[in-house]
C-alpha atoms as a PDB file:
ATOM      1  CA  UNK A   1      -4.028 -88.740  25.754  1.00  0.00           C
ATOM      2  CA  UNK A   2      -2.158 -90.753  22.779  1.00  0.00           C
ATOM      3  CA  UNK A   3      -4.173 -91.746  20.080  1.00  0.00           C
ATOM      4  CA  UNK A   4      -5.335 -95.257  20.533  1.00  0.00           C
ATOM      5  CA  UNK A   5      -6.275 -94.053  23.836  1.00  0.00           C
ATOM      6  CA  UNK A   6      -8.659 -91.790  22.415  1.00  0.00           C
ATOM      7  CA  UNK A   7      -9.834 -93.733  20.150  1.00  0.00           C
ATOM      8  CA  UNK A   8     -10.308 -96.705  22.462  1.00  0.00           C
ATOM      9  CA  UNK A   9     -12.401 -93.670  24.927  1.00  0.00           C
ATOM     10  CA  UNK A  10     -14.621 -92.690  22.395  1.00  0.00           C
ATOM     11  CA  UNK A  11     -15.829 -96.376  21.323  1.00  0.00           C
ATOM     12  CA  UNK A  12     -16.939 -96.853  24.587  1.00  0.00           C
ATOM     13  CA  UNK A  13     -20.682 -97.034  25.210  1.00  0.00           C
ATOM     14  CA  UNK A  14     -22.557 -95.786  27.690  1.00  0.00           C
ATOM     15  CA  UNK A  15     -25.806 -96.223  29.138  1.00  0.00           C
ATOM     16  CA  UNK A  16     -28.176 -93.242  29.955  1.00  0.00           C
ATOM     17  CA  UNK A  17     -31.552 -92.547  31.890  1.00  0.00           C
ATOM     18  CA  UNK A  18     -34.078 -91.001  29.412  1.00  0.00           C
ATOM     19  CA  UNK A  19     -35.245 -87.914  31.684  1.00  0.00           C
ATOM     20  CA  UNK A  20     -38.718 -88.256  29.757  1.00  0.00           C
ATOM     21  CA  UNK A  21     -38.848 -91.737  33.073  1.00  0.00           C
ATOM     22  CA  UNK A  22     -40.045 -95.039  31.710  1.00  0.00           C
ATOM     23  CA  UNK A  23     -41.906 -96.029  28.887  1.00  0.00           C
ATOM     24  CA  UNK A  24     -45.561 -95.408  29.368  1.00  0.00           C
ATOM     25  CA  UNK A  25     -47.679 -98.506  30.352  1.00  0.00           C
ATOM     26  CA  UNK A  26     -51.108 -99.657  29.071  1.00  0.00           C
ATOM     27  CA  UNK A  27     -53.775 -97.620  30.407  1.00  0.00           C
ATOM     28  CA  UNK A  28     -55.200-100.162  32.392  1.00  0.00           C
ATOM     29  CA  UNK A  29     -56.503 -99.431  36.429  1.00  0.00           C
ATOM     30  CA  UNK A  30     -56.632 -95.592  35.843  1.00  0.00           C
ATOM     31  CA  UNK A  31     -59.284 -93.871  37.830  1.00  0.00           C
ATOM     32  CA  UNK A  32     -61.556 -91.448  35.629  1.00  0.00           C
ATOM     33  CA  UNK A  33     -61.605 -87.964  36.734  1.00  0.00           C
ATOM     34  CA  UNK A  34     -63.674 -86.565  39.509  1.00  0.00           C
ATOM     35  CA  UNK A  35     -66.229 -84.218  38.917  1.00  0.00           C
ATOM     36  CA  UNK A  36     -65.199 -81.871  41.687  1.00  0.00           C
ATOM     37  CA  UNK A  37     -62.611 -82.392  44.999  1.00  0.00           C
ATOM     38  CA  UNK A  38     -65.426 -80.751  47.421  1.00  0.00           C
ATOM     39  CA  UNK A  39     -65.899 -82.967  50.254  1.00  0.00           C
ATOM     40  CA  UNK A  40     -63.364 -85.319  48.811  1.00  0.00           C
ATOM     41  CA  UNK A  41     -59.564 -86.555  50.655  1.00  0.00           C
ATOM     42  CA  UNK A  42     -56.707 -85.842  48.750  1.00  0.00           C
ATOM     43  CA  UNK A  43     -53.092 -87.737  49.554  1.00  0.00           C
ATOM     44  CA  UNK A  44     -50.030 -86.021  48.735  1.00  0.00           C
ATOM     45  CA  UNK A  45     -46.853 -88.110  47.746  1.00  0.00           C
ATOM     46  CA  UNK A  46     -43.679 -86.568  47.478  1.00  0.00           C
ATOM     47  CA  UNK A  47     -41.029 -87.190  45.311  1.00  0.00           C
ATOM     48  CA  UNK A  48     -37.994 -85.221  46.838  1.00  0.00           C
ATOM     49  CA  UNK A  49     -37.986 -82.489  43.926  1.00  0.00           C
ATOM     50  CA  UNK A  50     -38.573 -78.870  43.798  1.00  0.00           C
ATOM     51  CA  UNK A  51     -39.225 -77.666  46.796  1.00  0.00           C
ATOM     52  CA  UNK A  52     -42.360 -79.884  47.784  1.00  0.00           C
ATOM     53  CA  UNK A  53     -42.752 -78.631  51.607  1.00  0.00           C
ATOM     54  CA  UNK A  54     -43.483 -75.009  49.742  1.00  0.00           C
ATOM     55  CA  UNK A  55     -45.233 -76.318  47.453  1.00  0.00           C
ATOM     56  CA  UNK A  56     -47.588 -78.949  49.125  1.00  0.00           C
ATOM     57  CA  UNK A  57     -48.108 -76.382  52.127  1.00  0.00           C
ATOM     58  CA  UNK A  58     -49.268 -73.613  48.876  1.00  0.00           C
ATOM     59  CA  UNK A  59     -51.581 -76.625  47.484  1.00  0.00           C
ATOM     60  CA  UNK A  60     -53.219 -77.169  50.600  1.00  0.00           C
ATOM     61  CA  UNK A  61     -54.061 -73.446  50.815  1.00  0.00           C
ATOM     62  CA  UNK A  62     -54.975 -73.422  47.234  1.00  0.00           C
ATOM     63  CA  UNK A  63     -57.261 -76.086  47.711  1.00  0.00           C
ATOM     64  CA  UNK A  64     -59.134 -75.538  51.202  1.00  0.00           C
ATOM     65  CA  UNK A  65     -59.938 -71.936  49.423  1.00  0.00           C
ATOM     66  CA  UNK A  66     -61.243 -73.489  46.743  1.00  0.00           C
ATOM     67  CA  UNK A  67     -63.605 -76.459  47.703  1.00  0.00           C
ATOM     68  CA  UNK A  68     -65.362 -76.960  50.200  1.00  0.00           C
ATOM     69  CA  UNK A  69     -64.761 -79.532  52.870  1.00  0.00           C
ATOM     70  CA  UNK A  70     -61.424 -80.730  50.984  1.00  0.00           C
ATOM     71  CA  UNK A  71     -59.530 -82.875  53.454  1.00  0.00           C
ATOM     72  CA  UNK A  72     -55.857 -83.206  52.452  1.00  0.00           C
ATOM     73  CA  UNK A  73     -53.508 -86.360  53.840  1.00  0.00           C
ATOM     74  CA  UNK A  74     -49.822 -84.051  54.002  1.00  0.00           C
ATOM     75  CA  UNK A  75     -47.105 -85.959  52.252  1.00  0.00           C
ATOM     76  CA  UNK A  76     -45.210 -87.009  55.428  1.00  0.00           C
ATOM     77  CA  UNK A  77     -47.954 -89.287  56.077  1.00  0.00           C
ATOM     78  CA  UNK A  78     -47.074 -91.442  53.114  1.00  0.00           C
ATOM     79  CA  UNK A  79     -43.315 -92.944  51.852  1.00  0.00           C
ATOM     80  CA  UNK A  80     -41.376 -90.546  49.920  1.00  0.00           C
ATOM     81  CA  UNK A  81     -40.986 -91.861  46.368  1.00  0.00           C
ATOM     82  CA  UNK A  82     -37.786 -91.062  44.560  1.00  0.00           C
ATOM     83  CA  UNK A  83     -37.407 -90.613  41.192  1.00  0.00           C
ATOM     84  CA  UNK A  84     -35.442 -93.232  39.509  1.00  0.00           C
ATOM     85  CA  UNK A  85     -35.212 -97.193  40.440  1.00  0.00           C
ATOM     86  CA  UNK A  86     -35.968-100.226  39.173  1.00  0.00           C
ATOM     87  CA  UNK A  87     -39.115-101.334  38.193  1.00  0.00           C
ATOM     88  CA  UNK A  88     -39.779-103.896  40.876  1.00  0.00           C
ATOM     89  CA  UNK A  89     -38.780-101.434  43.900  1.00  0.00           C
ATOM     90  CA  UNK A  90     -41.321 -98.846  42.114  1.00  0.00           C
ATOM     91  CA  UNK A  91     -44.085-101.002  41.741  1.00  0.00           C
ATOM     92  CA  UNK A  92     -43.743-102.358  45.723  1.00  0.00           C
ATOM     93  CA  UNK A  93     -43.689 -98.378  46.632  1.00  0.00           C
ATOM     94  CA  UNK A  94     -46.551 -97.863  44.714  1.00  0.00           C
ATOM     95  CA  UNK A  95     -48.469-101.277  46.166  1.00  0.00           C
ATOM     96  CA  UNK A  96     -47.672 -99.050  49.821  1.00  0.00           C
ATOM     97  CA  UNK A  97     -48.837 -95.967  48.685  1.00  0.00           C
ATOM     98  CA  UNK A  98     -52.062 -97.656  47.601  1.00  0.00           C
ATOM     99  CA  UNK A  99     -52.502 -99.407  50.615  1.00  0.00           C
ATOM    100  CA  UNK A 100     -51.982 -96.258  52.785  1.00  0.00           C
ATOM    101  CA  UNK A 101     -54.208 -93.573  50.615  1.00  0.00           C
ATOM    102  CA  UNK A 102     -57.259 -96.639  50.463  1.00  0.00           C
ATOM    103  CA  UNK A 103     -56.552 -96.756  54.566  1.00  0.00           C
ATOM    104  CA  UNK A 104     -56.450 -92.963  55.119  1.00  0.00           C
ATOM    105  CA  UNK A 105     -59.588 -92.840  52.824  1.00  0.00           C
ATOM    106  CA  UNK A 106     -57.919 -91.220  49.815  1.00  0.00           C
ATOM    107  CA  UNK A 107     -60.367 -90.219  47.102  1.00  0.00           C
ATOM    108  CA  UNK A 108     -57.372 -88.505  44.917  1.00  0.00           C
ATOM    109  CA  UNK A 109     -53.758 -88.197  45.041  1.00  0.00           C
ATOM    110  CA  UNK A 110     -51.139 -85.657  44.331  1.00  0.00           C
ATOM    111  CA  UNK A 111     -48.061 -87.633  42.871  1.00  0.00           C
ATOM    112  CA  UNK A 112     -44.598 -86.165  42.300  1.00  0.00           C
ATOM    113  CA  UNK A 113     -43.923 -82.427  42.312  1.00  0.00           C
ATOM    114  CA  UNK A 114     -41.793 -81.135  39.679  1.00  0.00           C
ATOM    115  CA  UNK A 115     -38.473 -82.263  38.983  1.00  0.00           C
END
């Protein structure tokens, strides 16, 4: 590579992802903890990372051992969300979601598994 070539490459700017995702928003419409997940329906949406059938299938266990009457919604009963995208196609994924874990009687959901 001659020199104005090089030169000309490394002026070139680039933009990146930040793997820390988007900025964080204001903390508005965020449920308050639950006291305990006995008796309660918990939704499980899957982001395509990290081995989430192992995972989700080990949470379910985890979970029916530890509280009582715990009813869990498996991912595959909700979209798969992707990590990445613009804001406006994550927002109308997570209007869906919403509308399927309030259908399916969600009290809690599992969102995202590693990555």
């Amino acid at each position: 590579m001659d020199k104005d070539a090089k030169e000309e490459w490394m002026s070139e700017k680039l933009g990146v992802i930040s793997p820390e995702g988007l900025p964080l928003g204001t903390g508005r419409n965020i449920s308050r903890h639950m006291d305990t997940l006995e008796g309660k329906t918990i939704g499980e949406v899957y982001n395509n990372h990290f081995k989430g059938e192992l995972m989700f299938r080990t949470y379910r266990e985890l979970f029916k051992e530890k509280f009582r009457g715990v009813k869990i919604i498996p991912y595959d009963e909700f979209p798969i969300v992707y990590v990445g995208g613009d804001p406006a196609s994550q927002k109308k994924i997570a209007r869906e979601i919403a509308a399927i874990a309030k259908q399916k009687g969600c009290d809690a959901l599992i969102t995202g598994n590693g990555g």
